[in-house]
N, C-alpha and C. Protein backbone atom coordinates (compact mmCIF):
# COMPACT_ATOMS: atom_id res chain seq x y z
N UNK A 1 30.16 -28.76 -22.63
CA UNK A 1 29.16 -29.74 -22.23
C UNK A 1 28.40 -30.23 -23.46
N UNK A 2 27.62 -31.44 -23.19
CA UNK A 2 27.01 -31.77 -24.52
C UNK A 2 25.53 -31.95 -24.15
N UNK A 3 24.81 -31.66 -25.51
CA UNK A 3 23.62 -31.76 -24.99
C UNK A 3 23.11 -32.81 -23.91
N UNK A 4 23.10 -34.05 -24.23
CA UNK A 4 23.06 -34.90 -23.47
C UNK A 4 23.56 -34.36 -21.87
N UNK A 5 24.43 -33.86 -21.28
CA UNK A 5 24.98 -33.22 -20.52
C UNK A 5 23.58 -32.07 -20.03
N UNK A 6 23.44 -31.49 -20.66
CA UNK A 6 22.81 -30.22 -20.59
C UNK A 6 21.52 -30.84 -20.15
N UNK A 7 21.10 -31.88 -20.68
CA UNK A 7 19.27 -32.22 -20.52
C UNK A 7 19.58 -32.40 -18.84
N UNK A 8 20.37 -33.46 -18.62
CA UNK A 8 20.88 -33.93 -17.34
C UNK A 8 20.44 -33.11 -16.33
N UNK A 9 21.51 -32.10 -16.82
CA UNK A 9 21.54 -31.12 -15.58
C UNK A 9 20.26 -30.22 -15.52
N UNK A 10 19.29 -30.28 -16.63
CA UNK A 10 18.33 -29.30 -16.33
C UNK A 10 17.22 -30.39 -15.80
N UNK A 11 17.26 -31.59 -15.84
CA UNK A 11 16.29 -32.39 -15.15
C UNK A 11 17.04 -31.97 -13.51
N UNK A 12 18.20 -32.04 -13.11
CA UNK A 12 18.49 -32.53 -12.01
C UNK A 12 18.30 -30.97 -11.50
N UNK A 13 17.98 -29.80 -11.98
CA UNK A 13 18.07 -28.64 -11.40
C UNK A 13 16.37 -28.69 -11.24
N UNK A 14 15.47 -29.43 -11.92
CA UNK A 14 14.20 -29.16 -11.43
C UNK A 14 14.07 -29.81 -10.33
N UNK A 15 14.83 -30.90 -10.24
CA UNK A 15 14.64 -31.93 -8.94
C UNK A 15 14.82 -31.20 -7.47
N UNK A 16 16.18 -30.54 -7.88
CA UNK A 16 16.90 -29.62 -6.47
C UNK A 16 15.79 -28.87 -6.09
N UNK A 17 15.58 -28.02 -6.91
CA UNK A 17 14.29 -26.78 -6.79
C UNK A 17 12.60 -27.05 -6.33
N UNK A 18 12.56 -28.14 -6.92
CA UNK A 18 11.62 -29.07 -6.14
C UNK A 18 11.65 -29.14 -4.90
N UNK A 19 12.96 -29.85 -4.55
CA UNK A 19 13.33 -30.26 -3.01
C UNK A 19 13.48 -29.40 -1.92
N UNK A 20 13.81 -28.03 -2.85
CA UNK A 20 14.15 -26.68 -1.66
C UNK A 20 12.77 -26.17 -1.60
N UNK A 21 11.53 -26.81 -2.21
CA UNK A 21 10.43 -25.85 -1.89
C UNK A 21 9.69 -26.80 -0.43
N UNK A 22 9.09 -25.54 0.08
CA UNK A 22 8.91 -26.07 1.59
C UNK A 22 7.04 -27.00 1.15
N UNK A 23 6.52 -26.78 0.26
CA UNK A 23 5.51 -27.56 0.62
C UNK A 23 5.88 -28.99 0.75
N UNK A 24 4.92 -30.08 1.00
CA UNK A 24 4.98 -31.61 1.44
C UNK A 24 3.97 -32.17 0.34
N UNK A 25 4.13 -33.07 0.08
CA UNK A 25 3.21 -33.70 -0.67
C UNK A 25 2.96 -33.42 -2.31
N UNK A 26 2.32 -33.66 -2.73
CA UNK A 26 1.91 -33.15 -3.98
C UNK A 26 2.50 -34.31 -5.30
N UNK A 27 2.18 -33.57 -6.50
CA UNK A 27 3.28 -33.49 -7.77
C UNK A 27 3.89 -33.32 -8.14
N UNK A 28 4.99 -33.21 -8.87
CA UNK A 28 6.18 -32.76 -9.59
C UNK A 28 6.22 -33.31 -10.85
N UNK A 29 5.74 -32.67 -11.66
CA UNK A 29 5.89 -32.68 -12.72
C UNK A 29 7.31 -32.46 -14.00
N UNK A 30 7.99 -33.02 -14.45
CA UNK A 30 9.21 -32.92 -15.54
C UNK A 30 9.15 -33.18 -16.59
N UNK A 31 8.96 -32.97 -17.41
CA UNK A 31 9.21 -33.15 -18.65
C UNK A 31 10.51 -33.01 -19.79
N UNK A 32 10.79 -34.21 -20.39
CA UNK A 32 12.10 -33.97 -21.27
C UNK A 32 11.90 -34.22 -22.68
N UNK A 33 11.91 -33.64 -23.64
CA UNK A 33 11.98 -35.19 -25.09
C UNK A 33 13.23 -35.38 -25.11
N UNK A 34 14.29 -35.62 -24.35
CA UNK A 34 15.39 -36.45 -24.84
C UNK A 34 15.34 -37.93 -24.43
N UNK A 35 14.81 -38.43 -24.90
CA UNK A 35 15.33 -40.29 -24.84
C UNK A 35 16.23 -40.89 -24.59
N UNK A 36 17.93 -39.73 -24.78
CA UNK A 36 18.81 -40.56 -24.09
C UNK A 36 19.11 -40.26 -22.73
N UNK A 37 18.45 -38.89 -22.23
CA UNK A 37 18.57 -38.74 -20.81
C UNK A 37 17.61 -39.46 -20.08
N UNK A 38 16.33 -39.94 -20.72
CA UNK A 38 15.28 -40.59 -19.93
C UNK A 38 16.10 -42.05 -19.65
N UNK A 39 16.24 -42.79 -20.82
CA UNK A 39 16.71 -44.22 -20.87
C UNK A 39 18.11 -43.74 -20.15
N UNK A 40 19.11 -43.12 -20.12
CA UNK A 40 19.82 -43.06 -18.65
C UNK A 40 19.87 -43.26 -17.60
N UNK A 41 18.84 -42.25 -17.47
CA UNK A 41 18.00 -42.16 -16.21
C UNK A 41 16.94 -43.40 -15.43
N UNK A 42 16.73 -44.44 -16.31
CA UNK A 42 15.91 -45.32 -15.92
C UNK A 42 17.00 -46.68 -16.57
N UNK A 43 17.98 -46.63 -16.63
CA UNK A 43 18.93 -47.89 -17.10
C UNK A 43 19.41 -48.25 -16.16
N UNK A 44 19.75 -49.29 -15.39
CA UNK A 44 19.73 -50.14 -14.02
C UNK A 44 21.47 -50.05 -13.85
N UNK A 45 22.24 -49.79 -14.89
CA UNK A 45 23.61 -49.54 -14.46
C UNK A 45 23.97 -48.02 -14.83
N UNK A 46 24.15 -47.12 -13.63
CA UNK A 46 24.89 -45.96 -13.99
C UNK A 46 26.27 -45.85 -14.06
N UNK A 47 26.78 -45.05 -15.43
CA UNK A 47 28.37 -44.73 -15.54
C UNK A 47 28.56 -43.68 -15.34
N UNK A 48 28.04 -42.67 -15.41
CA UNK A 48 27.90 -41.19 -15.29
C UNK A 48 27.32 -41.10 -14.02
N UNK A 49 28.90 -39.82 -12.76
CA UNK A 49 28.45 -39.34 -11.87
C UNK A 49 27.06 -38.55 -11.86
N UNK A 50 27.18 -37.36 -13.09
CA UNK A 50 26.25 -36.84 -13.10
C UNK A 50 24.77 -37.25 -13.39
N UNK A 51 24.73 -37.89 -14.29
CA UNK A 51 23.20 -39.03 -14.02
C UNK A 51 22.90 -39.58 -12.81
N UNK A 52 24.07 -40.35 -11.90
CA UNK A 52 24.04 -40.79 -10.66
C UNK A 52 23.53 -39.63 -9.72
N UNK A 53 23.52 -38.91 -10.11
CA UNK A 53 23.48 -37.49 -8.78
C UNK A 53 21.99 -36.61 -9.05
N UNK A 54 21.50 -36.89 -10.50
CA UNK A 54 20.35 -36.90 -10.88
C UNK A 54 19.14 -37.97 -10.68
N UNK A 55 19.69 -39.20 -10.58
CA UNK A 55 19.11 -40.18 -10.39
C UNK A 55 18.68 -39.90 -8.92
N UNK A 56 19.67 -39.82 -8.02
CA UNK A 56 19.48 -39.86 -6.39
C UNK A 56 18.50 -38.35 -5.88
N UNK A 57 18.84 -37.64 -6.38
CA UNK A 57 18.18 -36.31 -7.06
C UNK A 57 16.17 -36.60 -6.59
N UNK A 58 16.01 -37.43 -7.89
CA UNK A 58 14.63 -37.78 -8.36
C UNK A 58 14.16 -38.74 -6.92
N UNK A 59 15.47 -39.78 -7.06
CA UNK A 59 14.50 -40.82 -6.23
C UNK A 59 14.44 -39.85 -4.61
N UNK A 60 15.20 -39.35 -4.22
CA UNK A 60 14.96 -38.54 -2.99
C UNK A 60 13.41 -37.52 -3.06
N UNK A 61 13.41 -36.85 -4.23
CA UNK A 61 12.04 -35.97 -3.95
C UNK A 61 11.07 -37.39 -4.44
N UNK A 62 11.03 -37.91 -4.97
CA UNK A 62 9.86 -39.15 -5.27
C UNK A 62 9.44 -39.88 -3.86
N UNK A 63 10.41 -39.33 -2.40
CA UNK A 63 9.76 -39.83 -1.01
C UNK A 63 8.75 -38.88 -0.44
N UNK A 64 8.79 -38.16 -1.13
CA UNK A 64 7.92 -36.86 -0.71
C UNK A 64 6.79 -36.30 -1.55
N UNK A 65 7.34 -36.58 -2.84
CA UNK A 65 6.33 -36.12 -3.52
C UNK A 65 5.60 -36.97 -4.91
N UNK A 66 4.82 -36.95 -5.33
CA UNK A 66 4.43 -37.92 -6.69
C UNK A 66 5.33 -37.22 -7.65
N UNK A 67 6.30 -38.22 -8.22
CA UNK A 67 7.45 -37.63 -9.66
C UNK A 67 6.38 -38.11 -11.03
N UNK A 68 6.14 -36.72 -11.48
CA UNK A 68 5.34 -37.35 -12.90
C UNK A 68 6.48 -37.02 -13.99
C-alpha cells in the first residue's frame, strides 16, 4: 500500500467507528496533514474505489453528525 493509500484508509476507519458509535448528534472531529488525501477527498471527480468508499463514508456520518 502507499502512503497515500494508508492516510485513506485511516480517515475512512475513523468515519466507520464514528458511525458504529450509538450516540446521535454531535462532532466528529478528523484530522490529516496529507493534502493529497484531503484534495482527493474534496475533488469533484473520483478515480479511486477506495476514496469513493471514504468519501460516502464521511458524507453518510456528516447526516448525523457535524464532520470537523
Amino acid at each position: 500500500a502507499t502512503v497515500f493509500q494508508t492516510e485513506i484508509v485511516a480517515i475512512l476507519k475513523c468515519a466507520q467507528l464514528a458511525l458504529e458509535g450509538r450516540e446521535t448528534g454531535g462532532r466528529v472531529r478528523i484530522c490529516s496533514d496529507s493534502q493529497a488525501a484531503i484534495k482527493a477527498l474534496e475533488a469533484p471527480i473520483c478515480t479511486s474505489r477506495l476514496v469513493w468508499d471514504c468519501r460516502n463514508a464521511l458524507e453518510k456520518l456528516a447526516k448525523d453528525k457535524e464532520v470537523i
